[in-house]
Protein backbone atom coordinates (compact mmCIF):
# COMPACT_ATOMS: atom_id res chain seq x y z
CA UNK A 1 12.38 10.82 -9.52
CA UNK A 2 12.53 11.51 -6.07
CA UNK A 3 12.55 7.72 -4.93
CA UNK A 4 14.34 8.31 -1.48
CA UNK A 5 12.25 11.64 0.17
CA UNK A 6 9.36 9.09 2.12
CA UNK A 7 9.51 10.76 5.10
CA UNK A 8 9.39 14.46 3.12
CA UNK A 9 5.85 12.94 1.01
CA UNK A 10 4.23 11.79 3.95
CA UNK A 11 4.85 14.69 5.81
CA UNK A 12 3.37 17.02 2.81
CA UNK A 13 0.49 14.48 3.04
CA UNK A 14 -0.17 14.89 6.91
CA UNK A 15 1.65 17.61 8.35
CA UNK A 16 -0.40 17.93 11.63
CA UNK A 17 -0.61 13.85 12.18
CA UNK A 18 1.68 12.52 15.27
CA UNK A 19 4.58 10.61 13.85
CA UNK A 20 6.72 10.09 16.62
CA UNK A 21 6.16 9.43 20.73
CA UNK A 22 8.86 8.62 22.95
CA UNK A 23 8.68 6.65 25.83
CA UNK A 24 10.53 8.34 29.36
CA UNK A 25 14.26 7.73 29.23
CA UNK A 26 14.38 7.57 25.12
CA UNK A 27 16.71 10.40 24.34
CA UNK A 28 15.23 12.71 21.93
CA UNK A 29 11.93 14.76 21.38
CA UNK A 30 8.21 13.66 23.46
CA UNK A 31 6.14 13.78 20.61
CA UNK A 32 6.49 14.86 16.93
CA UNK A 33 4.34 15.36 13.98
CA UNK A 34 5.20 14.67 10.64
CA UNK A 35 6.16 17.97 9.29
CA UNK A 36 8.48 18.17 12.75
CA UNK A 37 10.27 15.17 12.18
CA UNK A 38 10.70 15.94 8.75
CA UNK A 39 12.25 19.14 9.58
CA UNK A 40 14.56 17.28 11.65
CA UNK A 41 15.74 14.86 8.73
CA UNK A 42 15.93 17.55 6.84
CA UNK A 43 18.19 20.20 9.00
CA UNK A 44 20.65 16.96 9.36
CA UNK A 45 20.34 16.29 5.72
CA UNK A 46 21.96 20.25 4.98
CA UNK A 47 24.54 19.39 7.91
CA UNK A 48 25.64 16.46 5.48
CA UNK A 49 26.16 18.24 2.31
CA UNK A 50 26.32 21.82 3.69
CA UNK A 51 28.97 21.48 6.61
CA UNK A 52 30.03 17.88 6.42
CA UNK A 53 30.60 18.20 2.58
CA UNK A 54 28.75 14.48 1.69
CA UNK A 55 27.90 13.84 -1.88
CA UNK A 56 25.35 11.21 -3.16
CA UNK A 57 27.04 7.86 -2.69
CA UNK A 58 28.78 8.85 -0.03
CA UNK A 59 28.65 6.10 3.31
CA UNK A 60 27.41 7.50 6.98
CA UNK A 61 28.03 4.88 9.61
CA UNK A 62 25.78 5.40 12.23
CA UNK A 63 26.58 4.23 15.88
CA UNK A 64 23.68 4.34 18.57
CA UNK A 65 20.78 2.74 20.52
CA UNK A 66 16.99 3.99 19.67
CA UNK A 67 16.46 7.58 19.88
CA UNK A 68 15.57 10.25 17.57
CA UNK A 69 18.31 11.52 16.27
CA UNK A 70 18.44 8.09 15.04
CA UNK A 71 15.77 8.32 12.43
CA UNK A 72 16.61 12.04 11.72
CA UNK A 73 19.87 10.32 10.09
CA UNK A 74 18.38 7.64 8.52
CA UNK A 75 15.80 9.60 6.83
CA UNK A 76 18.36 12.59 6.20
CA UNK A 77 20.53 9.93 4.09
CA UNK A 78 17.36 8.95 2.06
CA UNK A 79 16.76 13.17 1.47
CA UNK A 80 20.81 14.19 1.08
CA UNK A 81 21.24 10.87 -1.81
CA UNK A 82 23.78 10.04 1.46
CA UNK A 83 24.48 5.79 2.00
CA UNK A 84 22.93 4.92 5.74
CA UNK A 85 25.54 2.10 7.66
CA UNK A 86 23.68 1.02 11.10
CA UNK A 87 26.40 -0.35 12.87
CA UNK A 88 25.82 -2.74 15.51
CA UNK A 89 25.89 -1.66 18.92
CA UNK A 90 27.20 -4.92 20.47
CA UNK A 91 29.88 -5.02 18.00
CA UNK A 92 33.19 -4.63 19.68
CA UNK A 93 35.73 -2.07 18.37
CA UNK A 94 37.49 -4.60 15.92
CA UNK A 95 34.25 -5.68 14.44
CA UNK A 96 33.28 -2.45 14.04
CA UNK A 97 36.80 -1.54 12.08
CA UNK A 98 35.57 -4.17 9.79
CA UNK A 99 32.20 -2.98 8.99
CA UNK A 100 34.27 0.57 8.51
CA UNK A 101 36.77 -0.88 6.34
CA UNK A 102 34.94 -3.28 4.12
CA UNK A 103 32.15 -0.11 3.37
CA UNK A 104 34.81 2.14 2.81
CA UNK A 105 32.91 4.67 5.09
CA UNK A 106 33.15 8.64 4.66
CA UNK A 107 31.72 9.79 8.11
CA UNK A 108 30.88 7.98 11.65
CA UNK A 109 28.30 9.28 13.73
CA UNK A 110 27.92 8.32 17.53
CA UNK A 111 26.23 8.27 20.46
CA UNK A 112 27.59 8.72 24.25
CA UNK A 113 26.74 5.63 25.23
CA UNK A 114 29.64 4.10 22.51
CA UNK A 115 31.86 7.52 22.11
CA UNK A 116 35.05 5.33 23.72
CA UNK A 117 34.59 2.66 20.66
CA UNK A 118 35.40 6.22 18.61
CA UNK A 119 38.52 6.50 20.68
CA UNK A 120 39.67 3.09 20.24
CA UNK A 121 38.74 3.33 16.33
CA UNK A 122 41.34 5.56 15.75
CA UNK A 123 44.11 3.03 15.92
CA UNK A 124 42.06 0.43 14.42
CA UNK A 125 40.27 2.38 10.96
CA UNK A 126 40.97 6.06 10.37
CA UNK A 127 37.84 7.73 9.31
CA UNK A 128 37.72 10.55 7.42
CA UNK A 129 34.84 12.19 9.93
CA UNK A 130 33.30 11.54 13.24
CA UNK A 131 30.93 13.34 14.72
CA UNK A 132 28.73 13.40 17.47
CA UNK A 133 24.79 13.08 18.04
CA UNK A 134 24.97 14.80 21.02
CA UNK A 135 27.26 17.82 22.96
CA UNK A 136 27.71 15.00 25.91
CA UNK A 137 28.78 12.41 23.27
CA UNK A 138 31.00 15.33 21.97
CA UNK A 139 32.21 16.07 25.46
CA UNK A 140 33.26 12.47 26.21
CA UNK A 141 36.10 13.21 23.32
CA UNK A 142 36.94 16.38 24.92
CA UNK A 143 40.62 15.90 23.81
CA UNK A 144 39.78 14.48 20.60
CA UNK A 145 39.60 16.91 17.08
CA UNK A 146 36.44 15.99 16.34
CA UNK A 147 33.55 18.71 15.07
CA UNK A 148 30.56 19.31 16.72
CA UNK A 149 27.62 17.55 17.46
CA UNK A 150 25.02 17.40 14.89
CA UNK A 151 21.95 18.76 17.04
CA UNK A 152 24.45 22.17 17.89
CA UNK A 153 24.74 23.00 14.51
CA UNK A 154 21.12 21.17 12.33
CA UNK A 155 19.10 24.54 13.29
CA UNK A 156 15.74 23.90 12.30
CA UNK A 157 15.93 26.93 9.85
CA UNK A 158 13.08 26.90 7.00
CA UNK A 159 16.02 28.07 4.50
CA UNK A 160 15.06 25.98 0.75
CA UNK A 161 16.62 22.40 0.98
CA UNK A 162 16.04 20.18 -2.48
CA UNK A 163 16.06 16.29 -1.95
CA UNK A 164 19.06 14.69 -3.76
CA UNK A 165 17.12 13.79 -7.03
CA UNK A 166 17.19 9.45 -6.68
CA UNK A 167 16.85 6.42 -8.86
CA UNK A 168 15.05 3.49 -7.80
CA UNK A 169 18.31 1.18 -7.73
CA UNK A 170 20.70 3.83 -5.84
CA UNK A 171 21.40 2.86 -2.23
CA UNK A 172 19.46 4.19 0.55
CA UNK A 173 21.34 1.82 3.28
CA UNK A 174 24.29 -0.89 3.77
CA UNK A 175 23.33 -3.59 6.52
CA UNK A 176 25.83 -5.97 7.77
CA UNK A 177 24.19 -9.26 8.13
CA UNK A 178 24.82 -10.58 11.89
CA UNK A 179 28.12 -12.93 10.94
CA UNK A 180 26.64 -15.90 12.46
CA UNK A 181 28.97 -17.32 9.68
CA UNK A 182 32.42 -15.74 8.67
CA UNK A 183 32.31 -12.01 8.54
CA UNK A 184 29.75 -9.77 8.06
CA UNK A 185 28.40 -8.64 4.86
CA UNK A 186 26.64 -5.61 3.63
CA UNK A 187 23.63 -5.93 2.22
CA UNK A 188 22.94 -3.62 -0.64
CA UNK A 189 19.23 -2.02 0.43
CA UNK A 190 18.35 0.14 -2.71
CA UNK A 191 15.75 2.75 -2.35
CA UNK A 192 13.29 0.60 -4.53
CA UNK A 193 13.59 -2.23 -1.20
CA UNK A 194 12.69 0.23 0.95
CA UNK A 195 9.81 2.03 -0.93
CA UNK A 196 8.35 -1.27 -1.97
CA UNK A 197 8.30 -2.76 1.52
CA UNK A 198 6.83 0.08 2.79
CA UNK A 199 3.79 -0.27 0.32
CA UNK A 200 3.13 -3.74 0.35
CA UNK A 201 3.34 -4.70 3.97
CA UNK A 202 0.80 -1.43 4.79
CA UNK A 203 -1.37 -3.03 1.88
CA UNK A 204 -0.93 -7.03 2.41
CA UNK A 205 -0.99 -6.53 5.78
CA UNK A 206 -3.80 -4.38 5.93
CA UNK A 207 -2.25 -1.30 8.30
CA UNK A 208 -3.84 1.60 9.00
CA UNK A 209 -3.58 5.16 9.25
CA UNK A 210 -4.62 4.96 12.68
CA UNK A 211 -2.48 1.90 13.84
CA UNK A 212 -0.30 2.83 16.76
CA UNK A 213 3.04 0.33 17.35
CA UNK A 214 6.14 0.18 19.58
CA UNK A 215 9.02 0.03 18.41
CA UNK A 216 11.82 -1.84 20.57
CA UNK A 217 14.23 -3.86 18.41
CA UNK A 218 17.16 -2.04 17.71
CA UNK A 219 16.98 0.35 14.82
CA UNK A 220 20.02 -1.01 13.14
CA UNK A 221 18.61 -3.89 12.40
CA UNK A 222 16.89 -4.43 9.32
CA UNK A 223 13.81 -5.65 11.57
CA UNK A 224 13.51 -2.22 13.24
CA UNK A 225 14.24 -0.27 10.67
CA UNK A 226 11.56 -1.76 7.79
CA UNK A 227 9.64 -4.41 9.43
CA UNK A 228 7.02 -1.88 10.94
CA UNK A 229 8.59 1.54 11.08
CA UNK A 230 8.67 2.13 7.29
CA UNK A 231 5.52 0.86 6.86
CA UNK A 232 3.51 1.92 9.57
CA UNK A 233 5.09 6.12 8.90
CA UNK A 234 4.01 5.06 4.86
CA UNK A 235 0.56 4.54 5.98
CA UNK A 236 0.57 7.70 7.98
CA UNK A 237 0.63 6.22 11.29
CA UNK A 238 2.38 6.48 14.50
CA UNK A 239 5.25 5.39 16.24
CA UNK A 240 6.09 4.93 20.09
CA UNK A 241 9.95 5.02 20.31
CA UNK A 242 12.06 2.60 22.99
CA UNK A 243 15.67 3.08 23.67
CA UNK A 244 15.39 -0.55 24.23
CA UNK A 245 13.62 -3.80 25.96
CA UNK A 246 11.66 -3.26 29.01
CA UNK A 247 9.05 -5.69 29.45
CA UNK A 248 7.45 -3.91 32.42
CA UNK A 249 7.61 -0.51 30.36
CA UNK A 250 6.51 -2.24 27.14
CA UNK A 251 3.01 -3.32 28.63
CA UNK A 252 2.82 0.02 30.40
CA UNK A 253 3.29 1.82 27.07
CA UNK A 254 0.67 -0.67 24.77
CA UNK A 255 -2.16 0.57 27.53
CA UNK A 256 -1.25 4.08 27.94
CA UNK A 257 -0.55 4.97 24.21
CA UNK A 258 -3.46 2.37 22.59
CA UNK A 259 -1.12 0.47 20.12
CA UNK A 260 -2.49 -1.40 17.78
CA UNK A 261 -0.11 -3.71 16.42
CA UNK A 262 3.11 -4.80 17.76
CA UNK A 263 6.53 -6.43 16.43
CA UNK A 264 8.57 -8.68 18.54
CA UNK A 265 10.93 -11.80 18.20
CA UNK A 266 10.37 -15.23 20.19
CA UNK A 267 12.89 -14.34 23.00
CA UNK A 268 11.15 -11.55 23.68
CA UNK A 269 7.43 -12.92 23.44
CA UNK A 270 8.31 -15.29 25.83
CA UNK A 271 9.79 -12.77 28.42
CA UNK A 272 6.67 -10.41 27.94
CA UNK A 273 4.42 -13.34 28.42
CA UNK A 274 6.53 -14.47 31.69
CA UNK A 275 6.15 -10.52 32.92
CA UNK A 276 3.01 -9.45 35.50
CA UNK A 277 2.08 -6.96 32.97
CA UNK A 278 0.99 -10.09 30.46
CA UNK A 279 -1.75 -10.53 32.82
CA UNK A 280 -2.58 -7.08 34.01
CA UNK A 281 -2.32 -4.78 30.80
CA UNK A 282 -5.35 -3.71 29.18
CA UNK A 283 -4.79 -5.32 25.63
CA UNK A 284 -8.13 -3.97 24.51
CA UNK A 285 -6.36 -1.36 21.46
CA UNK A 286 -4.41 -4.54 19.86
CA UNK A 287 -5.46 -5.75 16.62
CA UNK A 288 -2.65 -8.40 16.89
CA UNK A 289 0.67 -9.13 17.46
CA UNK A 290 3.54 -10.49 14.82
CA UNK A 291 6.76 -12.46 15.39
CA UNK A 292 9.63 -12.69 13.44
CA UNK A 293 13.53 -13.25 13.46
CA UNK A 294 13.71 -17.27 14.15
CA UNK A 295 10.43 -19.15 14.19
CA UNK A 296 7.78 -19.31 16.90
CA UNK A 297 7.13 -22.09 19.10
CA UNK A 298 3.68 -23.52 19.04
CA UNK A 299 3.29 -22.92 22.87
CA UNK A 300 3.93 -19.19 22.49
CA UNK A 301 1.06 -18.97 20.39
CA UNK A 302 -1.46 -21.07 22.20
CA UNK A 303 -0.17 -18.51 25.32
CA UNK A 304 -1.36 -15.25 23.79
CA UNK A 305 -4.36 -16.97 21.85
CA UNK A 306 -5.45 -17.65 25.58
CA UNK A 307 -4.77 -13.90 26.50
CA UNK A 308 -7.67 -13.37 23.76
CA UNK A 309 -4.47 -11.48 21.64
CA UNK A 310 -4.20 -12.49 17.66
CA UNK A 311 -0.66 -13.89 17.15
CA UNK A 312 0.73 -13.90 13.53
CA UNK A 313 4.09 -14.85 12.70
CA UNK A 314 5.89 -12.98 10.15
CA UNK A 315 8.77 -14.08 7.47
CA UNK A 316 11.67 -11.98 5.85
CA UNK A 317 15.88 -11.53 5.38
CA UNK A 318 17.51 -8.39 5.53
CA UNK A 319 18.65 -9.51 1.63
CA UNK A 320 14.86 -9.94 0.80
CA UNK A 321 12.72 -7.63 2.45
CA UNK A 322 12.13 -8.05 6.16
CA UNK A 323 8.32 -8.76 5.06
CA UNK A 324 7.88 -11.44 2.57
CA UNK A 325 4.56 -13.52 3.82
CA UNK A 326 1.09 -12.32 5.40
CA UNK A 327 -1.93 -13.90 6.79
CA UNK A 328 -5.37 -12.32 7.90
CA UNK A 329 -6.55 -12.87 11.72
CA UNK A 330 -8.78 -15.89 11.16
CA UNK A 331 -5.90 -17.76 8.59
CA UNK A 332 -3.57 -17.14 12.35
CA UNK A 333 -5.41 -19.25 14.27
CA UNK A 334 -6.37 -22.08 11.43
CA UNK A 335 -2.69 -22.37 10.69
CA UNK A 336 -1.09 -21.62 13.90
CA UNK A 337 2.58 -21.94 12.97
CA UNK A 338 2.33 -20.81 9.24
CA UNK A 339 3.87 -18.20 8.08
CA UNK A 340 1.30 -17.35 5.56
CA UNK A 341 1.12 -16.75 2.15
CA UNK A 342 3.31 -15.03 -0.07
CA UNK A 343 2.86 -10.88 -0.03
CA UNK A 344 1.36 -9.18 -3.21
CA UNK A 345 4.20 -9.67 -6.02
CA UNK A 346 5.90 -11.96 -4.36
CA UNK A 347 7.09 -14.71 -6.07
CA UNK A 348 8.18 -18.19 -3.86
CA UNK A 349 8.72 -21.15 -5.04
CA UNK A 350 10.71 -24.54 -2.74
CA UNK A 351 13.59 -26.60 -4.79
CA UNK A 352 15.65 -29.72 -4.08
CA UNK A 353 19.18 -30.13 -4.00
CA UNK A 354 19.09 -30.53 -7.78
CA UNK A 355 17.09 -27.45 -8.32
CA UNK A 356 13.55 -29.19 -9.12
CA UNK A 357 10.32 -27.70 -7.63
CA UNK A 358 9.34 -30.26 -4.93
CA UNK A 359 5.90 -30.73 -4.28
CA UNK A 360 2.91 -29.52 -1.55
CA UNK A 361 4.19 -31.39 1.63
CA UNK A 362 7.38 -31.85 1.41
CA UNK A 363 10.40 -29.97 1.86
CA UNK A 364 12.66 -27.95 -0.13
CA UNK A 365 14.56 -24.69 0.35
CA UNK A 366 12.57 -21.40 -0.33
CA UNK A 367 13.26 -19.00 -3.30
CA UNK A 368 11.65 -15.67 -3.45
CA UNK A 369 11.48 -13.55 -6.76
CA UNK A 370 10.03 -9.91 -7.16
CA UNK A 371 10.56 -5.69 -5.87
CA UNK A 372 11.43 -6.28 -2.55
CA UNK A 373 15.26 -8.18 -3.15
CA UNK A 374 18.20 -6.41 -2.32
CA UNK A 375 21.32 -6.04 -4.80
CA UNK A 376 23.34 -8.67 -3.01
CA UNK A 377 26.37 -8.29 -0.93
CA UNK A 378 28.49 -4.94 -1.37
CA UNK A 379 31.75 -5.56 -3.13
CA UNK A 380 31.32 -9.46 -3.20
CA UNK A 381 30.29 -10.26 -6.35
CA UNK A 382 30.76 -14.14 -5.72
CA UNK A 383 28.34 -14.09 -2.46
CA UNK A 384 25.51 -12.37 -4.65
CA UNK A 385 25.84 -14.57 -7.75
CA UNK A 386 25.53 -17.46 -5.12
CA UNK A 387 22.45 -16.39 -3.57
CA UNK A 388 20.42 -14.53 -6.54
CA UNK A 389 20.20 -16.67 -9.65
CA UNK A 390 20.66 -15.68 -13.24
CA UNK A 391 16.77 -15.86 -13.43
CA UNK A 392 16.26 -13.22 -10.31
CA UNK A 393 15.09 -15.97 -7.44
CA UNK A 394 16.86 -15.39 -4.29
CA UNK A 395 18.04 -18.50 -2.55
CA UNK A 396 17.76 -18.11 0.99
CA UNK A 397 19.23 -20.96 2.59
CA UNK A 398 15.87 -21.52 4.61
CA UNK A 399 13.63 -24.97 4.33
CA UNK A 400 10.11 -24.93 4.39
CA UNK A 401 6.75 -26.74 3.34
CA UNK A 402 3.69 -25.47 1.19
CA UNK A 403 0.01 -27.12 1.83
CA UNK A 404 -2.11 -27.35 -0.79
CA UNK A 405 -3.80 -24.29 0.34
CA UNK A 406 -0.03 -22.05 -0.05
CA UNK A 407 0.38 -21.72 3.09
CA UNK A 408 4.34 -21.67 3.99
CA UNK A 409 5.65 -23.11 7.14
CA UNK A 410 9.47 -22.94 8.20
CA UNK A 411 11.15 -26.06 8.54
CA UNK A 412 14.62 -25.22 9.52
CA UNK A 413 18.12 -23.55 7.62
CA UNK A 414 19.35 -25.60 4.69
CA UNK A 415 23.28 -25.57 6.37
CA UNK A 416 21.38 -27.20 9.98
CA UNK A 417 19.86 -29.85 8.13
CA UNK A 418 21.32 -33.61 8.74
CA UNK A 419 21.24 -36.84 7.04
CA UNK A 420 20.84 -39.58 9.52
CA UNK A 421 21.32 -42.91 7.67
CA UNK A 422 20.74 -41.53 4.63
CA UNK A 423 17.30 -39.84 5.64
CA UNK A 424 16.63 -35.82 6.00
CA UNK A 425 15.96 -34.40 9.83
CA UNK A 426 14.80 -31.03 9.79
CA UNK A 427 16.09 -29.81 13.33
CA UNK A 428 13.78 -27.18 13.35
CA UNK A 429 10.38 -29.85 13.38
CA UNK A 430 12.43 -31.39 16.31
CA UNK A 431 12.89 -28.44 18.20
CA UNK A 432 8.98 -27.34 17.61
CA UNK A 433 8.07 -30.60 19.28
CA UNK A 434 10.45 -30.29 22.09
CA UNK A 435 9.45 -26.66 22.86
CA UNK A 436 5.71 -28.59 23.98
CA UNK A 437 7.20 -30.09 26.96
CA UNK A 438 6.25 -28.19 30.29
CA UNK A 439 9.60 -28.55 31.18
CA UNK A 440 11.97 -27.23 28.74
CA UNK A 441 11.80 -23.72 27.86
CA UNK A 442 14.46 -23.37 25.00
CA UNK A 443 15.61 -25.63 22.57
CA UNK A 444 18.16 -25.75 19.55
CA UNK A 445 19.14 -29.28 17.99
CA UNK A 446 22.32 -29.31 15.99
CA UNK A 447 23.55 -32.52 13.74
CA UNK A 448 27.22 -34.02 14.47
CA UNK A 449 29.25 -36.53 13.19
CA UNK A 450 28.55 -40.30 13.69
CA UNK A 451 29.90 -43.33 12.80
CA UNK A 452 26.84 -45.79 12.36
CA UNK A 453 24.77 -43.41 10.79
CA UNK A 454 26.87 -40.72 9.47
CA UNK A 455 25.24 -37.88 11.36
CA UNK A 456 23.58 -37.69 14.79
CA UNK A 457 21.04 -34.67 16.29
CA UNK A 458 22.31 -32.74 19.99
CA UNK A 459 19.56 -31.21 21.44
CA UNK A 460 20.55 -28.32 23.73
CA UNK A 461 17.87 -27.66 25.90
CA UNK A 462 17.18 -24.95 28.55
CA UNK A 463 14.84 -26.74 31.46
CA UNK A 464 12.31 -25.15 33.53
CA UNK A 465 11.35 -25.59 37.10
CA UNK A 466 12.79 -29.37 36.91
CA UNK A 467 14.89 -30.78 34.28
CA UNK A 468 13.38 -33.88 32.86
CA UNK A 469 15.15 -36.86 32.37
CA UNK A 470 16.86 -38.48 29.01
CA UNK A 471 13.91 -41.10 29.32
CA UNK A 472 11.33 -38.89 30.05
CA UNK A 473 11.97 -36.91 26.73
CA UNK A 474 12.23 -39.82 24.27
CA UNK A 475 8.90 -40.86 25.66
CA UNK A 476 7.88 -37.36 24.54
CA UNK A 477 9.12 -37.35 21.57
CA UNK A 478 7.78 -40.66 21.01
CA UNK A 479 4.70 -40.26 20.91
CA UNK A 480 5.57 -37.08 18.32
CA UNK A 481 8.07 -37.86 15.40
CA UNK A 482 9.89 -40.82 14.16
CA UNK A 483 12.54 -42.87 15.93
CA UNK A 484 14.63 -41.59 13.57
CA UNK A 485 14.26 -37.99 14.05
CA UNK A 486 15.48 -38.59 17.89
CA UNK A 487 18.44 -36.35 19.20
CA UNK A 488 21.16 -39.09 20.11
CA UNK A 489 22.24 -36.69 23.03
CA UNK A 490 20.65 -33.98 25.28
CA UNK A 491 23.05 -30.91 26.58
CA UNK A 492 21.31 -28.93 29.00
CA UNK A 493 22.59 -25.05 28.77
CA UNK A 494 21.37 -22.02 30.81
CA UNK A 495 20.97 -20.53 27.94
CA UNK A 496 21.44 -20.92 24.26
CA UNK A 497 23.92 -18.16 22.52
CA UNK A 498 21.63 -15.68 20.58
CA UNK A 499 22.35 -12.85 17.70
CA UNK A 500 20.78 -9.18 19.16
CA UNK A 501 17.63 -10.55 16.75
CA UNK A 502 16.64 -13.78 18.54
CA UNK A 503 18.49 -16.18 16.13
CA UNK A 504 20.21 -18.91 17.90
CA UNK A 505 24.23 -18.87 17.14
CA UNK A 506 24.01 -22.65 16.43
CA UNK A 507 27.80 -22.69 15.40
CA UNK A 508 28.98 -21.81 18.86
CA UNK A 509 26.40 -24.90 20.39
CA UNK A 510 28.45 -27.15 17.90
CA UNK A 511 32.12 -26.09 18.80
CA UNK A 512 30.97 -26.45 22.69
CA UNK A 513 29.83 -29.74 22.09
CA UNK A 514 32.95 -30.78 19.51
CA UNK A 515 35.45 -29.63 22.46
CA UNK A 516 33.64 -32.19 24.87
CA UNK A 517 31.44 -34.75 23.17
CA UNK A 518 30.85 -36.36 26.33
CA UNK A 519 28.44 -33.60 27.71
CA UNK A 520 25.02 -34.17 28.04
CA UNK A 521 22.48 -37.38 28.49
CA UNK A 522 23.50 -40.16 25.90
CA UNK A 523 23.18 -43.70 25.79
């Protein structure tokens, strides 16, 4: 079967639909139809195995911001049986050696904005290819021996081209999870991931072929790559393409191009809502928002519920399926906070420590089951057989509750929870409540070693206008959660460290505070 060609069946589908927009200053095409943009993909998918000499299995790493020629690769690897490698574009030149190495890559591809990490990659990782988007990326490596750029020689001729013929389980893409943790590992995405995600959020989430949405998370991440931009080009709809995040330009672009349903993670909600275009933008197209990347504070919610906007919050992993929950618009407001229920097929279940299925209320750490899981971890056979059980449940290392109606709420990551004399504190719950005070604006709560009780919470807070006072917050709190459940010590920060996907770098909060424990407001 012909598992991989999604862009290539659409396009046969609805030829004449609009696919692609671009905002100004996104490099690439203004606006493309779906049997344009599959011409593209498909001109750079002959480049591949006609000039470039790729066979199926074969790894492209892939280093740029948003723009076109972005998706004309990633679909391209999906049509020439060719493994996609998004590389991130933070990632400083030894990182990125790593990600080259451990992959075992066959070709780079760059943009001019990161040509000079090419340069300083030939030292680190010999590749056996690199090759430029662009003639200016090209021309930045003037004195290089490098080929030409892939738009010079992908002519959009109409010559036959035959999709690499795919199997479900063969490998559309390799994502390197962010590292929070020890380095990076790829994720094995198999076209089957893909495919299925693209289905069953359009379905479960109820998109249409007439939904419009932005899309301005980076595209190497598995959240801009699947979360909406599969799904939304499965369903026939269309995309408006950001080279990045613009909050001003964001709001502009909802009005002017009527989108319908937009993707973002907390970070960024909050710096949209804290923008004069949250106020001024006619939100009249939106069917609703969605959140997802690190959970969403309650008071983000209540914000845009005020705006009159529907706010869902999403759930997913890159090793998962970025979508792995859904909710309809009333369910978002009754259980604000939720994450919903379970997608079609999806199979979750919460266990203790001992493996046993705990019960509605409490706590346990989630396990999904069904067509959406990745392969596990590319040549790390130990990391996959610790995260996906001999029974086919993925562990994900995330704690949550389920109400007796199955609704899922996050409660925090299994490795941030701590054991305060003996008793579980789920940081995340502590943060949630802390995040309701007018006067902190950020908050991440870690657990560190103490003597009475064996482990203590540090909150790390980020004030607003005025920074409230030690007192002033365990009176808060007070009135919230359980003595116990108290942070021991407050750190105020000016910000808290952050992965390029909104998840807060919790290790680096707990070396900062291990170097000085006397920081902060303590007893």
């Amino acid at each position: 079967m012909i598992a991989g060609d999604l862009l290539g069946e659409r396009a046969r589908l609805t030829p004449d639909k609009l696919a692609l927009v671009t905002v100004p200053g996104t490099p690439g095409a203004e606006r493309l139809t779906y049997a344009a943009l599959d011409r593209r993909a498909t001109a750079v998918a002959r480049v591949f195995r006609e000039r470039l000499g790729l066979a199926k299995g074969d790894r492209v790493g892939l280093l740029s911001g948003n723009r076109v020629e972005f998706l004309d690769v990633f679909f391209a690897c999906a049509k020439a049986g060719t493994v996609l490698v998004p590389i991130g574009t933070r990632l400083t030149a030894i990182e990125i050696a790593h990600v080259i190495q451990d992959s075992g890559l066959d070709v780079l591809l760059y943009d001019g904005d990161h040509a000079e990490h090419v340069r300083e990659l030939a030292n680190l990782a010999p590749l056996r290819a690199a090759m430029a988007l662009d003639p200016e990326a090209k021309a930045s490596l003037h004195d290089l021996d490098l080929p030409g750029a892939i738009t010079e020689i992908a002519t959009l001729s109409d010559a036959p081209f035959h999709p690499e013929r795919m199997d479900p389980e063969d490998l559309w893409a390799l994502l390197y999870t962010s590292g929070t943790t020890g380095k990076p590992k790829g994720v094995m995405i198999p076209h089957r991931q893909v495919l299925w995600n693209g289905y069953n959020t359009a379905v479960s989430w109820q998109l249409r072929e007439d939904d419009v949405t932005p899309i301005f998370l980076p595209l190497y991440h598995a959240g801009g790559l699947f979360a909406f931009l599969v799904p939304i080009l499965t369903i026939g709809g269309t995309i408006v393409l950001h080279s990045g995040f613009d909050a001003g330009e964001i709001w502009t672009s909802i009005e002017r191009n009527g989108c319908t349903v937009v993707l973002g993670v907390p970070t960024i909600w909050e710096r949209l809502s804290e923008h004069p275009g949250f106020a001024a933008a006619d939100l009249s197209s939106v069917r609703w928002l969605v959140s997802g990347g690190a959970p969403l504070p309650r008071f983000l919610i209540d914000r845009y519920q005020a705006r009159g906007v529907v706010f869902k919050q999403g759930y997913g992993l890159t090793e998962v399926g970025v979508n792995c929950f859904a909710m309809t618009v009333e369910e978002s407001i009754a259980k604000a906070g939720s994450i919903g229920k379970p997608l079609m097929f999806t199979e979750a279940r919460l266990i203790d420590a001992e493996g046993r299925e705990v019960s509605d209320g409490e706590v346990g750490e989630l396990c999904l089951r069904g067509p959406h899981l990745s392969r596990g971890y590319w040549g790390n056979p130990q990391a996959t057989a610790e995260a996906l059980d001999a029974d086919g449940w993925w562990h994900t290392g995330d704690l949550a509750r389920r109400d007796a109606e199955g609704f899922y709420t996050i409660a925090g990551r299994a490795k941030d929870l701590l054991i305060r004399g003996g008793v579980n504190v789920y940081p995340a719950e502590i943060e949630g409540e802390l995040l309701l005070h007018p006067e902190v604006r950020d908050a991440a709560v870690i657990g560190v070693p103490d003597e009475k009780w064996g482990e203590a919470g540090v909150a790390f807070l980020v004030a607003g206008e005025s920074r409230p006072t030690r007192e002033e917050l365990l009176e808060f709190l007070g009135r919230r959660l359980a003595r116990y459940k108290h942070p021991s010590v407050f750190v105020f920060v000016d910000a808290l460290p952050r992965t390029a996907y909104g998840k807060v770098v919790k290790g680096e909060l707990r070396e900062r505070y291990m170097k000085d424990p006397t920081e902060g407001e303590a007893p």
